[in-house]
N, C-alpha and C. Protein backbone atom coordinates (compact mmCIF):
# COMPACT_ATOMS: atom_id res chain seq x y z
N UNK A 1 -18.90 5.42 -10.87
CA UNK A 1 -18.21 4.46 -10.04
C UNK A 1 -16.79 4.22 -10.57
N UNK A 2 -16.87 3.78 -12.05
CA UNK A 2 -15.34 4.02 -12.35
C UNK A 2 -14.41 5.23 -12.16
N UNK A 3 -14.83 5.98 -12.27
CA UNK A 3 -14.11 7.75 -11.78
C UNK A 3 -13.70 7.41 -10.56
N UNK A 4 -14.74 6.72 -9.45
CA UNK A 4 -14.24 6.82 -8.07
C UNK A 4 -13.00 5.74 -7.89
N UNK A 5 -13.61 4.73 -8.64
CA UNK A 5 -12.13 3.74 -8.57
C UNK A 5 -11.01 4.19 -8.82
N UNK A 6 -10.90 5.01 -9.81
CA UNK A 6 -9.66 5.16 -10.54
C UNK A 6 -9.47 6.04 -9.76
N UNK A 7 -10.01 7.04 -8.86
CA UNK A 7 -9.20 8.20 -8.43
C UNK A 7 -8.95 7.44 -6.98
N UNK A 8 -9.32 6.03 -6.08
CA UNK A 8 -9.16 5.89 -5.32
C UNK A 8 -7.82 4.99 -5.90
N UNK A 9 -7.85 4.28 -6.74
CA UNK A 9 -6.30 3.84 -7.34
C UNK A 9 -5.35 4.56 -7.39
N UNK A 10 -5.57 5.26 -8.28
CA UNK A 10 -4.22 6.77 -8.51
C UNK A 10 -4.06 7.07 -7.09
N UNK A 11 -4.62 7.63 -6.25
CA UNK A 11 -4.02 7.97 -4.65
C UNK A 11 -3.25 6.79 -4.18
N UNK A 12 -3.72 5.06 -3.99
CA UNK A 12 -3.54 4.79 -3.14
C UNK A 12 -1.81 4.73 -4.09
N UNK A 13 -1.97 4.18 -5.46
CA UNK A 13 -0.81 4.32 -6.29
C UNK A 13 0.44 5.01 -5.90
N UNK A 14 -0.01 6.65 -5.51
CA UNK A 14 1.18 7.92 -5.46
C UNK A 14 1.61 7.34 -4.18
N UNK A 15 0.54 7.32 -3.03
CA UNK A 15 1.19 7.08 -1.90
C UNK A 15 2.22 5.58 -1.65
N UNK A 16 1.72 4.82 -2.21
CA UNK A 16 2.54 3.18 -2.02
C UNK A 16 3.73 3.59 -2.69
N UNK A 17 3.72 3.97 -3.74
CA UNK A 17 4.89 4.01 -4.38
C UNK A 17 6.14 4.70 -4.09
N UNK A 18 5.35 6.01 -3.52
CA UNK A 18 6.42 7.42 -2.61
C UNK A 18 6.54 6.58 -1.56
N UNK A 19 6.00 5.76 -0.67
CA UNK A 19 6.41 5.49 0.86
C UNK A 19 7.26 4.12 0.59
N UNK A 20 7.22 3.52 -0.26
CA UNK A 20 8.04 2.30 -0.77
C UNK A 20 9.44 2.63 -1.34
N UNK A 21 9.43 3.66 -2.20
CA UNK A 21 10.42 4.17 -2.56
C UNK A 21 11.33 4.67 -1.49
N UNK A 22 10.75 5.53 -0.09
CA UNK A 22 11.08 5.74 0.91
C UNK A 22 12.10 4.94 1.36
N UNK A 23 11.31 3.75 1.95
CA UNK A 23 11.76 2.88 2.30
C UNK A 23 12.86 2.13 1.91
N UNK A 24 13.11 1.92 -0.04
CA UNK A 24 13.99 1.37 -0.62
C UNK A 24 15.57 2.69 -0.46
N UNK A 25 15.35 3.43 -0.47
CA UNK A 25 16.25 4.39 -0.91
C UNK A 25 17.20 5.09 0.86
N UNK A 26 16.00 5.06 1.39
CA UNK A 26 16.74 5.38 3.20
C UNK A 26 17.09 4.55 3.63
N UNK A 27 18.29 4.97 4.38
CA UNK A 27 18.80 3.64 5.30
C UNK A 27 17.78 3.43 6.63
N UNK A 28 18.20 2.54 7.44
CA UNK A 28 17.40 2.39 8.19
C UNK A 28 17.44 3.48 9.83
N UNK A 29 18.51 3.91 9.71
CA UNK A 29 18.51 5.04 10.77
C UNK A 29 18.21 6.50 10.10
N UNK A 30 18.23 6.63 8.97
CA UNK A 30 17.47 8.02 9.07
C UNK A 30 16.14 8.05 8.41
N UNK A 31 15.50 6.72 8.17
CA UNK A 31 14.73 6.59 8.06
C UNK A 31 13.73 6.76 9.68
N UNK A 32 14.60 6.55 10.86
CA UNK A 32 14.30 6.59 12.24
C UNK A 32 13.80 7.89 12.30
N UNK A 33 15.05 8.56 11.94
CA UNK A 33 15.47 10.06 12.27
C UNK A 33 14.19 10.81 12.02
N UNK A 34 14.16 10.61 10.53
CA UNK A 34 12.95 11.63 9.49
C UNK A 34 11.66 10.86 9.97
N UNK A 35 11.31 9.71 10.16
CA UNK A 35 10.34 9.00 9.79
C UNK A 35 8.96 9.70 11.10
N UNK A 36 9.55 9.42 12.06
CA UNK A 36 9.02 10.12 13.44
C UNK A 36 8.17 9.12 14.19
N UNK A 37 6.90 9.70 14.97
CA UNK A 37 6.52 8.27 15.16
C UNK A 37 5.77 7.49 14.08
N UNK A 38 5.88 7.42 13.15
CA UNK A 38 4.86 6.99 12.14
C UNK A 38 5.81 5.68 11.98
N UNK A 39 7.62 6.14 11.95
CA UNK A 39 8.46 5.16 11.64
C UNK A 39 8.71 4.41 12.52
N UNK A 40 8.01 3.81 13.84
CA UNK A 40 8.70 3.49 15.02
C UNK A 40 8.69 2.14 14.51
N UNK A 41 7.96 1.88 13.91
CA UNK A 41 7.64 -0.04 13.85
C UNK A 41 9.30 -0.23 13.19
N UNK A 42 9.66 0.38 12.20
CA UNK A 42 11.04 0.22 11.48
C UNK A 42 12.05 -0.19 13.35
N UNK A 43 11.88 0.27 13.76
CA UNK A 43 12.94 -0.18 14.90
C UNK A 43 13.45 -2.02 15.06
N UNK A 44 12.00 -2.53 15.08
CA UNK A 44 12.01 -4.12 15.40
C UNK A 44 12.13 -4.76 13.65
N UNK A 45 12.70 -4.08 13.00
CA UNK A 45 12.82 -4.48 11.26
C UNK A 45 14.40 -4.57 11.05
N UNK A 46 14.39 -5.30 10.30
CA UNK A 46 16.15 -5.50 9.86
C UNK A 46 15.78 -4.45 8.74
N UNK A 47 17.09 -4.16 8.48
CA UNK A 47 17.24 -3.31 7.25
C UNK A 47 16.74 -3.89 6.02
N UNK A 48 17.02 -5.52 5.94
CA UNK A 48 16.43 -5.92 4.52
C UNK A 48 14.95 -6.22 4.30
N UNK A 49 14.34 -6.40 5.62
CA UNK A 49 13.30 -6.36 5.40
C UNK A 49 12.37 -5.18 5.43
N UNK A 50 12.96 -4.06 5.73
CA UNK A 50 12.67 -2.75 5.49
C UNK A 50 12.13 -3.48 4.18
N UNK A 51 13.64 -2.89 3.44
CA UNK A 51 13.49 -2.67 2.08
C UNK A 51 12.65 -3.75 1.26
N UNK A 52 12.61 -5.20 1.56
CA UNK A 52 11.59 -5.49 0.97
C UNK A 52 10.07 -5.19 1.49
N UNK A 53 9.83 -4.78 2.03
CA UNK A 53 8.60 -3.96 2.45
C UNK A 53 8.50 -2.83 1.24
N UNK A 54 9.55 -2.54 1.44
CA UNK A 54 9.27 -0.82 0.22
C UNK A 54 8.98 -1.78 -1.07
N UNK A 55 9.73 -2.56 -1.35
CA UNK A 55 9.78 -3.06 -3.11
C UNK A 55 8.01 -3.65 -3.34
N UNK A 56 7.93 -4.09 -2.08
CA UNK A 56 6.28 -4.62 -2.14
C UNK A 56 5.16 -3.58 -2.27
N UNK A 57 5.40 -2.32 -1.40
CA UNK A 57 5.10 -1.34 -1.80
C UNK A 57 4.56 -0.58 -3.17
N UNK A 58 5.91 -0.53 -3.99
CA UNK A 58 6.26 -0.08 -5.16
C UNK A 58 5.36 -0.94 -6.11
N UNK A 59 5.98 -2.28 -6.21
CA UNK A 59 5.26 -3.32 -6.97
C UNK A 59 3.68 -2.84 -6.96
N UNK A 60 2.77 -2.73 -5.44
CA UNK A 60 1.70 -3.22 -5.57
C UNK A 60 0.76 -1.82 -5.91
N UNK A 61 1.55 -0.98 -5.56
CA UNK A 61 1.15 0.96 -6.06
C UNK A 61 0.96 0.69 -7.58
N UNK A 62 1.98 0.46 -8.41
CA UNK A 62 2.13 -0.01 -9.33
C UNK A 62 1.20 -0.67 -10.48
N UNK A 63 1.01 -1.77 -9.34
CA UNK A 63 -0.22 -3.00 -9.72
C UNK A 63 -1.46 -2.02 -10.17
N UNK A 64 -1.51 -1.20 -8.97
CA UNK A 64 -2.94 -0.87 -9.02
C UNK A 64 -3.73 0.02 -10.52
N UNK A 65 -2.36 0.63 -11.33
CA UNK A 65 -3.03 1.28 -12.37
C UNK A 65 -1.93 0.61 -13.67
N UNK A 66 -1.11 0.43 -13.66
CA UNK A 66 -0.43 0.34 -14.81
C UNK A 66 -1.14 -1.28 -15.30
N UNK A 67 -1.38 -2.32 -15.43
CA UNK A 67 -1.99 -3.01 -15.93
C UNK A 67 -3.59 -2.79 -16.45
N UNK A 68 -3.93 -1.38 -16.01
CA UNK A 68 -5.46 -1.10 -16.38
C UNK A 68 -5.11 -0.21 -17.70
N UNK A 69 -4.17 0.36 -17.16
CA UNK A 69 -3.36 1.64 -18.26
C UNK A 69 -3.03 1.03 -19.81
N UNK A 70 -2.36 0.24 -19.54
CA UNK A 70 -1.65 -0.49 -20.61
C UNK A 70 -2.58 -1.55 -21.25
N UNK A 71 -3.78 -1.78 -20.35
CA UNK A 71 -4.61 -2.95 -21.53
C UNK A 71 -4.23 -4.30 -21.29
N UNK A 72 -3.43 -4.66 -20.44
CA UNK A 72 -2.36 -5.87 -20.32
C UNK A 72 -2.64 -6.40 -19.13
N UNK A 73 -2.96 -7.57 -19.08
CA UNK A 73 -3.25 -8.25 -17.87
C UNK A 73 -4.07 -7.45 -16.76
N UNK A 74 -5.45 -6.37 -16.78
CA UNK A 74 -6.08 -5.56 -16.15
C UNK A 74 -6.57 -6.40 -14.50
N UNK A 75 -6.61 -8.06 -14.95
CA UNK A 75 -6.97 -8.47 -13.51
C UNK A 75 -5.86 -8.50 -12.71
N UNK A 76 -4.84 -8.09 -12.68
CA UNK A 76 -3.61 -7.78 -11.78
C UNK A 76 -3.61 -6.61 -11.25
N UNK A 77 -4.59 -5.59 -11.43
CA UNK A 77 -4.97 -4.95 -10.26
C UNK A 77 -5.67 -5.00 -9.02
N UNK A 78 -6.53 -6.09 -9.29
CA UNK A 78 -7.27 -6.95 -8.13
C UNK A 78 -6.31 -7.15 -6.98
N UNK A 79 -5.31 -8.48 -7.99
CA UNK A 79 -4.10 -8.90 -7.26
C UNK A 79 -3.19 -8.14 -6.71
N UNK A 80 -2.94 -6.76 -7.18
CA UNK A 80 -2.04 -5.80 -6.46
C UNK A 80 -2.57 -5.40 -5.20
N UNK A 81 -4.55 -4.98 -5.37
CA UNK A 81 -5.05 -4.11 -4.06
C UNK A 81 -5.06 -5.63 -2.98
N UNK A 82 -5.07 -7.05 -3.70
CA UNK A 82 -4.93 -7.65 -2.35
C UNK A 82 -3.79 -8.15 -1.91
N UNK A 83 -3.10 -8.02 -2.22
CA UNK A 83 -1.57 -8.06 -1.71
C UNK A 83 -1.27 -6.77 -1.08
N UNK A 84 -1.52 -5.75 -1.08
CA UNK A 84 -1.60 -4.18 -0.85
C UNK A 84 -2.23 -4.52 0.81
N UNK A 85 -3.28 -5.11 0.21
CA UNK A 85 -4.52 -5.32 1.89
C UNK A 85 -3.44 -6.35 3.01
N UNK A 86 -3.09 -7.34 2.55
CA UNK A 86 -2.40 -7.70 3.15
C UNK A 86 -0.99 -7.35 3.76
N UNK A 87 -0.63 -6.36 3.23
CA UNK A 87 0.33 -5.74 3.76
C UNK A 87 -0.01 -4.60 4.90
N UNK A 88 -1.07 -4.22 4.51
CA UNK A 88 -1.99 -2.94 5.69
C UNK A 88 -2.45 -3.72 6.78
N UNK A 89 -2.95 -4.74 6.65
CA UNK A 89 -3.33 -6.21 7.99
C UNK A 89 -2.26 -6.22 8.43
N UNK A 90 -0.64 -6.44 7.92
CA UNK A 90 0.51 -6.46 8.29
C UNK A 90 0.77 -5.41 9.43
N UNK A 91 0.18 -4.01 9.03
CA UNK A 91 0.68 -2.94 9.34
C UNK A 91 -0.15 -3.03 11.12
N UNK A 92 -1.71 -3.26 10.62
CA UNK A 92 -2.37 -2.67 11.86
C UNK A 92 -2.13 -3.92 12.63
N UNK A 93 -2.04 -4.59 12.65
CA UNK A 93 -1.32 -6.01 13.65
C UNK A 93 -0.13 -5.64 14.58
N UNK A 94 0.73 -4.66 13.40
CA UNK A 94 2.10 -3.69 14.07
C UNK A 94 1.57 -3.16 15.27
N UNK A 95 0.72 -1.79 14.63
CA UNK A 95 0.19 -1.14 15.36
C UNK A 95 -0.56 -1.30 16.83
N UNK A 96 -1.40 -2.23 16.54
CA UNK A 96 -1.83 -3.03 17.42
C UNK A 96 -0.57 -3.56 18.93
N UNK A 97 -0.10 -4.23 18.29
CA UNK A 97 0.98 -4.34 18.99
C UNK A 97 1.92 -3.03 20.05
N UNK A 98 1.96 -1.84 18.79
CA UNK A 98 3.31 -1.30 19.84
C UNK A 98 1.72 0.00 20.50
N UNK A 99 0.52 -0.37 20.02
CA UNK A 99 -0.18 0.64 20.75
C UNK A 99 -0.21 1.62 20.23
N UNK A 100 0.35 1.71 19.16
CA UNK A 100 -0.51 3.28 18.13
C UNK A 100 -1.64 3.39 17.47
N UNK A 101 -2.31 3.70 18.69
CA UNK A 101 -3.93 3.36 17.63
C UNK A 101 -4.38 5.15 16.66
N UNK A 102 -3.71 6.30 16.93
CA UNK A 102 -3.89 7.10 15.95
C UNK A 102 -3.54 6.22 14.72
N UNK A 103 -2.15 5.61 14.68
CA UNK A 103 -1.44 5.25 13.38
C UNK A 103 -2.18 4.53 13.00
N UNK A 104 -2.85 3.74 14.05
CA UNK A 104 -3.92 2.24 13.51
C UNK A 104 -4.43 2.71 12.29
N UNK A 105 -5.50 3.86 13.07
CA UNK A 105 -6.32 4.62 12.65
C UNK A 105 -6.20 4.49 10.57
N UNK A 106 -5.11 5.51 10.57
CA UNK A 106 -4.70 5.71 8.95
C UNK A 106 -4.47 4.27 8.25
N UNK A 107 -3.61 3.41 8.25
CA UNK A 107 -3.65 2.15 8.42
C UNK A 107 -5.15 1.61 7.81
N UNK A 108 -5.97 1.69 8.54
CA UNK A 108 -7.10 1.18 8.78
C UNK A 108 -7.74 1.95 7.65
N UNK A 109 -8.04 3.38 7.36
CA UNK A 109 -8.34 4.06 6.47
C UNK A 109 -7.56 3.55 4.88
N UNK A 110 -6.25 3.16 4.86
CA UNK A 110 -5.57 2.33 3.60
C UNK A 110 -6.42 1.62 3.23
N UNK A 111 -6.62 0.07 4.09
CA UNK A 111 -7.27 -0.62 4.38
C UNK A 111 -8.44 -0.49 3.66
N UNK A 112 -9.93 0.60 4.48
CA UNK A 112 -10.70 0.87 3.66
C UNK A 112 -10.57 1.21 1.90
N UNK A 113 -9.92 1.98 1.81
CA UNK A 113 -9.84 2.42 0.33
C UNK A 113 -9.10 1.33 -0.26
N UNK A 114 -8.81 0.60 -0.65
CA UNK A 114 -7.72 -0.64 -0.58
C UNK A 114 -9.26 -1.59 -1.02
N UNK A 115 -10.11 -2.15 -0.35
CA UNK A 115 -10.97 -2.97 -0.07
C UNK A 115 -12.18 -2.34 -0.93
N UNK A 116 -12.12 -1.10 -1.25
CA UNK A 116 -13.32 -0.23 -2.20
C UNK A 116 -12.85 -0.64 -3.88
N UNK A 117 -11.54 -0.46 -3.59
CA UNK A 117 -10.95 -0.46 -5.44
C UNK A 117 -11.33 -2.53 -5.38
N UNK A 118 -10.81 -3.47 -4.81
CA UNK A 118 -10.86 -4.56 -4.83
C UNK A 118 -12.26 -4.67 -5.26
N UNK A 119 -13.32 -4.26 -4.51
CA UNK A 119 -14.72 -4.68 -4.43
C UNK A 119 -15.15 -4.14 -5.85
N UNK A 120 -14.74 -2.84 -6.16
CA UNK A 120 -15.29 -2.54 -7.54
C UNK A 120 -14.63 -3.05 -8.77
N UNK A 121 -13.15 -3.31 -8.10
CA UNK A 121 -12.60 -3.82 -9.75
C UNK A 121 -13.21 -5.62 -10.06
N UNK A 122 -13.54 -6.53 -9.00
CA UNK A 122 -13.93 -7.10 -8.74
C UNK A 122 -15.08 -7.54 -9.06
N UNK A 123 -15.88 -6.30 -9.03
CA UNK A 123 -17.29 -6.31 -8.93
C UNK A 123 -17.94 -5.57 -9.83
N UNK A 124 -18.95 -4.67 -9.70
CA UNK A 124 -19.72 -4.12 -10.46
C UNK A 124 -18.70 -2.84 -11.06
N UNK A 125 -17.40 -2.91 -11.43
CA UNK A 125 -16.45 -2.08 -12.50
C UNK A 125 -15.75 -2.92 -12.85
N UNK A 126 -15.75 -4.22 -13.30
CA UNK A 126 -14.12 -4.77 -13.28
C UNK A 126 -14.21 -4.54 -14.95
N UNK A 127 -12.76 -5.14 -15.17
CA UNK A 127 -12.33 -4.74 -16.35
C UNK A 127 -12.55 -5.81 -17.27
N UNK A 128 -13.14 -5.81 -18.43
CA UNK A 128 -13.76 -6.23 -19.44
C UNK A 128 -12.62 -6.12 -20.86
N UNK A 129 -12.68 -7.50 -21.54
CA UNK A 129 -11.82 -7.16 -22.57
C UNK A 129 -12.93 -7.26 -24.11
């Protein structure tokens, strides 16, 4: 069970962090450009709140292994996957809205894996000092 946590951490980790980084580093029109429809929600977003979207991102990718890594405050990975969840509720609410229910879809799949690491770090894996 810990193997599965950690390898469902490390993924959700690479991806938050690459799509946050995204976000921090593109402007907001070629973020349009490249993004495709995956990026449409960015349309009804100011640019700064793009980017704090990405930094929340980053932060909570982040959250999810480097405090387990380091030995240092390990229940702040909890706190990262639910701040993480709440940002994916953020997302499929989007979705919901402009009617992308493929996109829902993935979203929703975050979501799941997101809610697996919570329940185990939480639960029958959490971290013990």
């Amino acid at each position: 069970m810990n193997i599965a946590l950690w390898t469902a951490a490390g993924l959700l980790a690479l991806a938050y962090v690459a799509g946050g980084l995204i976000k921090v580093v593109m402007s907001k029109p070629r973020l349009l450009a490249t993004g495709g429809p995956s990026a449409g929600w960015a349309e009804e977003v100011r640019p700064a709140g793009i980017k704090a979207i990405g930094v929340l991102e980053i932060l909570g990718g982040l959250g999810l292994v480097l405090p387990a890594l380091v030995g240092v405050a390990p229940e702040l990975v909890s706190l990262a996957a639910l701040g993480l969840a709440m940002i994916m509720v953020g997302a499929a609410v989007t979705r919901l809205a402009r009617r992308e229910y493929r996109l829902l879809l993935v979203d929703l799949g975050y979501l799941v894996l997101i809610a697996f690491v919570l329940w185990g770090r939480l639960g029958p894996e959490a971290f013990v000092a």
